[in-house]
Protein backbone atom coordinates (compact mmCIF):
# COMPACT_ATOMS: atom_id res chain seq x y z
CA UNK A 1 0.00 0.00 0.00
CA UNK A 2 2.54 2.32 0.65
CA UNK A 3 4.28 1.91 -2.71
CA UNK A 4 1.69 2.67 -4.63
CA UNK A 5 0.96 5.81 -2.82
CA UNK A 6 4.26 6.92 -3.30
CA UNK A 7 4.28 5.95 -6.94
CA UNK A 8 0.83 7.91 -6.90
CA UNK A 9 2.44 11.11 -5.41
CA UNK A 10 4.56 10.91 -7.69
CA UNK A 11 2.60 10.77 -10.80
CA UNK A 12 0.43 13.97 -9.19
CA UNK A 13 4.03 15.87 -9.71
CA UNK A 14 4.43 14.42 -12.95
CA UNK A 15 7.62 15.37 -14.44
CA UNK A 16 8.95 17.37 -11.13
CA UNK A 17 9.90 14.33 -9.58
CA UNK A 18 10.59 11.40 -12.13
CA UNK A 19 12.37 13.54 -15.08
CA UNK A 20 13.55 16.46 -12.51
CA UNK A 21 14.66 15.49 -9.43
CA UNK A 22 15.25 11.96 -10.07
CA UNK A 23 18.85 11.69 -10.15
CA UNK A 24 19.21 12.97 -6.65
CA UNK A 25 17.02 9.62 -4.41
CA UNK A 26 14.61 9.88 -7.17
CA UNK A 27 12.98 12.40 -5.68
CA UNK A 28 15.12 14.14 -3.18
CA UNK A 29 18.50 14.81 -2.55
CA UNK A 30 19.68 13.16 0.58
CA UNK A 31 20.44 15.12 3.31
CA UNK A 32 24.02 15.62 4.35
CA UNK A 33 25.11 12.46 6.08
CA UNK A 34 26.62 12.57 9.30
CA UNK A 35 30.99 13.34 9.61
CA UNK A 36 32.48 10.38 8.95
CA UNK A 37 29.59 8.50 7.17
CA UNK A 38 30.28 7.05 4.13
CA UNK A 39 29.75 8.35 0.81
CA UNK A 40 26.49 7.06 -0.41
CA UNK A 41 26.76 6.40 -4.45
CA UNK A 42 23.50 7.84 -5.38
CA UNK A 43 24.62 11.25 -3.29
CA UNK A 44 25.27 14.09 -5.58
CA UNK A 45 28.14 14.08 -7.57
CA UNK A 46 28.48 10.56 -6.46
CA UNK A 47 28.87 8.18 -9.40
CA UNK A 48 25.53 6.32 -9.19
CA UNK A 49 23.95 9.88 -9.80
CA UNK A 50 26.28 10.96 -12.33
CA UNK A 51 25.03 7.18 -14.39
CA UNK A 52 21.38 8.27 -13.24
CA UNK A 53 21.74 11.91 -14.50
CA UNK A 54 22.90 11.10 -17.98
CA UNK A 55 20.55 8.33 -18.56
CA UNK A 56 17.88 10.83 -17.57
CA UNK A 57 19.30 13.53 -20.14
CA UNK A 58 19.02 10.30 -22.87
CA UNK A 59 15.54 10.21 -22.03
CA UNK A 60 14.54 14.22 -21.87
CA UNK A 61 15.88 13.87 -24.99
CA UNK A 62 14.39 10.92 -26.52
CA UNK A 63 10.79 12.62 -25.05
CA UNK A 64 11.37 16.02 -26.49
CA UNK A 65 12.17 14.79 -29.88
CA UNK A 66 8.50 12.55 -29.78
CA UNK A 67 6.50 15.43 -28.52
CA UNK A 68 6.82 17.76 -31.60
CA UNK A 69 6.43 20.78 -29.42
CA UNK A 70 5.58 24.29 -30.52
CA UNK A 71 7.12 27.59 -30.08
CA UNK A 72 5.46 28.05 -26.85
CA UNK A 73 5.66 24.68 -25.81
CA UNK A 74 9.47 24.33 -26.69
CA UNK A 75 9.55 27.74 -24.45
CA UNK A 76 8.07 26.45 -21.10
CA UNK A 77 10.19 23.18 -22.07
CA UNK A 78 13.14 25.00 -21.77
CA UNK A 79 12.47 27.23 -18.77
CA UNK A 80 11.63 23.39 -16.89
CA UNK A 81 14.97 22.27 -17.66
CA UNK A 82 16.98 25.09 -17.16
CA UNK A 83 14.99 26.06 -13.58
CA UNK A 84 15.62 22.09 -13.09
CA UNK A 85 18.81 22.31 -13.57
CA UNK A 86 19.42 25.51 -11.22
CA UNK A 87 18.07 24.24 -8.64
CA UNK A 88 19.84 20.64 -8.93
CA UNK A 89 23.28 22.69 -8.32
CA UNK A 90 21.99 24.66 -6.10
CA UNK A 91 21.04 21.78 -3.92
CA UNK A 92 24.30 20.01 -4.08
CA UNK A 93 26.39 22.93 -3.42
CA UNK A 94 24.00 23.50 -0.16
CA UNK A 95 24.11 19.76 0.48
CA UNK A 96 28.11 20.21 0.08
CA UNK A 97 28.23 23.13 2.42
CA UNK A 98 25.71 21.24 5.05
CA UNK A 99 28.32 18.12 5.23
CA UNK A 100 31.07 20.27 5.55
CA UNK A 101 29.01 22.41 8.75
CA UNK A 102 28.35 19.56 10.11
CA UNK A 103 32.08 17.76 9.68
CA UNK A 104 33.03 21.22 11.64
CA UNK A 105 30.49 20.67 14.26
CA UNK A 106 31.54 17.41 14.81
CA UNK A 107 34.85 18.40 15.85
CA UNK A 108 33.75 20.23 18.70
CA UNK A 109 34.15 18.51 22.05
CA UNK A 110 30.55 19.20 22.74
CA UNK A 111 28.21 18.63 20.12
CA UNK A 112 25.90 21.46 19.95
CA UNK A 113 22.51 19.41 18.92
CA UNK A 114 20.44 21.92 18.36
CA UNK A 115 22.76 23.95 15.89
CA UNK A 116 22.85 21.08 13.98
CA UNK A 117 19.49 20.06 13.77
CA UNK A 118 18.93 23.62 12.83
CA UNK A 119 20.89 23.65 9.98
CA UNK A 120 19.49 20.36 9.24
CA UNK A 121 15.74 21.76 8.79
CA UNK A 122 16.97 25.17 7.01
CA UNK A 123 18.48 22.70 4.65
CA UNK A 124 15.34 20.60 4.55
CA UNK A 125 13.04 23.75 4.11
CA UNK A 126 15.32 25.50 0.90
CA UNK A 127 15.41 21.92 -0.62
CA UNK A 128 12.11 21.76 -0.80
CA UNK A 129 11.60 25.15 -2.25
CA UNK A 130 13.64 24.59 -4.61
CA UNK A 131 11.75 20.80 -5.87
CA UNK A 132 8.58 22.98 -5.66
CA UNK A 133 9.76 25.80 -8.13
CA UNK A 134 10.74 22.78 -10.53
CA UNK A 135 7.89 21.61 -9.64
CA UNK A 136 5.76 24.04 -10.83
CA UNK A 137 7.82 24.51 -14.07
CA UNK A 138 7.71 21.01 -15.04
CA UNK A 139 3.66 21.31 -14.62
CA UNK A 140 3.41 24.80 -16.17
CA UNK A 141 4.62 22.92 -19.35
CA UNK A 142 2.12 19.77 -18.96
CA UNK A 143 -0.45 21.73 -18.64
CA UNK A 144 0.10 23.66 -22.06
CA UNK A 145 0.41 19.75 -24.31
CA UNK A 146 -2.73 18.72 -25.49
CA UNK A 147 -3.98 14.83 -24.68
CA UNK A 148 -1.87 13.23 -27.62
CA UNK A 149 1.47 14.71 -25.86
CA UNK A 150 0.10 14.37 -22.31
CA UNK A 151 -0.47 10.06 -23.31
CA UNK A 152 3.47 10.26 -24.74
CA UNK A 153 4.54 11.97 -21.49
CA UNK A 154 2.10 9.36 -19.36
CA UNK A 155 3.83 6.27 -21.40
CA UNK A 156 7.46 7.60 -20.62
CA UNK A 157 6.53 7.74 -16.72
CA UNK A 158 4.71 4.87 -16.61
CA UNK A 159 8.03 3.42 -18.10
CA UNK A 160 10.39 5.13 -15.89
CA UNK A 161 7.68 3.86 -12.30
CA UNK A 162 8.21 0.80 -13.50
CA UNK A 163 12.13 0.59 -13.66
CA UNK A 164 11.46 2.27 -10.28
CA UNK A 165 9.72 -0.44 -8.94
CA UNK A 166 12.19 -2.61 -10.13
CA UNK A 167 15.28 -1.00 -9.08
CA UNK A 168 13.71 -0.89 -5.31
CA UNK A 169 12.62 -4.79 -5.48
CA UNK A 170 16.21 -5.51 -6.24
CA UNK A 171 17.60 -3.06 -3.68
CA UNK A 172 15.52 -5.19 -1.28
CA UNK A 173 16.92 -8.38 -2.33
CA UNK A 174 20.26 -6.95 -2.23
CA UNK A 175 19.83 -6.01 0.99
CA UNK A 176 18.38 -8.99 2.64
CA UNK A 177 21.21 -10.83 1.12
CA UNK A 178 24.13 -8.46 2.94
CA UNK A 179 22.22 -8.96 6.36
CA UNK A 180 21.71 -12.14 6.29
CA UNK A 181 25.52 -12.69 5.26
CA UNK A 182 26.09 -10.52 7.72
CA UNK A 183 24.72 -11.98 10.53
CA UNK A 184 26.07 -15.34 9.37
CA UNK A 185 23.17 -16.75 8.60
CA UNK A 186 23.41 -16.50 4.53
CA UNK A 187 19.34 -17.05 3.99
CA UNK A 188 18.00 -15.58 7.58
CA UNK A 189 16.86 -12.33 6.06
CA UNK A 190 15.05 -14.41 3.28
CA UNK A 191 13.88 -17.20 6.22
CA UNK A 192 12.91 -14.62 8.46
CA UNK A 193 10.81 -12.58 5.94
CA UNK A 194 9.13 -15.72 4.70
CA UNK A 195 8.02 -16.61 8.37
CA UNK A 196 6.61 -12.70 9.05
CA UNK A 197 4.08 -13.52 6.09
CA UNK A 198 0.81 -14.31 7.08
């Protein structure tokens, strides 16, 4: 149940969050990890989201070319990608200067809590401002297709849910696999799930 209302929410955004802010957690950018975490490969700049932000270019550009936009069309089309694309670099280099703030607070012999969860929500609250502006220019342009383009654009996302879907069923398996190996058990996360089913 709460897949599909995610994948729902997501289709309500439309483009925002598949085709805009997918590259960075498919939806959102993660927030700065803590000093001395590791590097997470889907973070920005990381490789995974360098692979994930060209293969979403290859598609832009495979849907553009099908849409056969018009002059004002090809307008709001451009003003999506470029506010997209603003705001992507504006959220690493604030997710950048986050981890760093936070590396510095962590050097302090006593961890000042609140001035880090503080800079943790400011970071949460311009992030967010920033998905809603591309947002709102990703939907300013769906709005202006008529239903032929809007059923290309549907078929695309429907497309890109379902690799979704896929990637986080494998993630899953992935993951049970590394516990279980983990705990020395090789098929206890697999056992254990199979006994919590009713």
């Amino acid at each position: 149940m709460g897949k599909q209302y995610r994948i729902l929410t997501a289709a309500a955004t439309a483009l925002a969050l598949t085709f805009g802010s997918a590259y960075a957690a498919t939806n959102d950018a993660p927030s700065a990890p803590p000093a001395g975490g590791p590097a997470m490969m889907g973070a920005p700049g990381g490789l995974g989201g360098h692979r994930m932000e060209m293969r979403m270019q290859k598609q832009l550009e495979q849907l553009h070319s099908q849409l056969k936009l018009d002059a004002q069309q090809d307008k709001l089309w451009q003003t999506a990608i470029d506010t997209m694309k603003h705001n992507r670099d504006t959220m690493r280099d604030s997710h950048r200067q986050m981890h760093q703030q936070f590396e510095s607070m962590a050097n302090q012999p006593i961890l000042d809590l609140n001035a880090m969860h503080a800079a943790h929500q400011k970071l949460e609250q311009q992030q967010a401002q920033l998905r809603e502006e591309t947002a709102t220019a990703w939907l300013n342009f769906y709005n202006s297709l008529n239903d032929q383009q809007k059923t290309t654009v549907s078929t695309a996302l429907k497309k890109h849910f379902a690799k979704m879907r896929e990637h986080e069923h494998n993630m899953h398996e992935r993951w049970g696999k590394h516990r279980g190996a983990q705990d020395g058990a090789p098929g206890a996360a697999a056992g254990a799930s199979a006994t919590a089913k009713p």
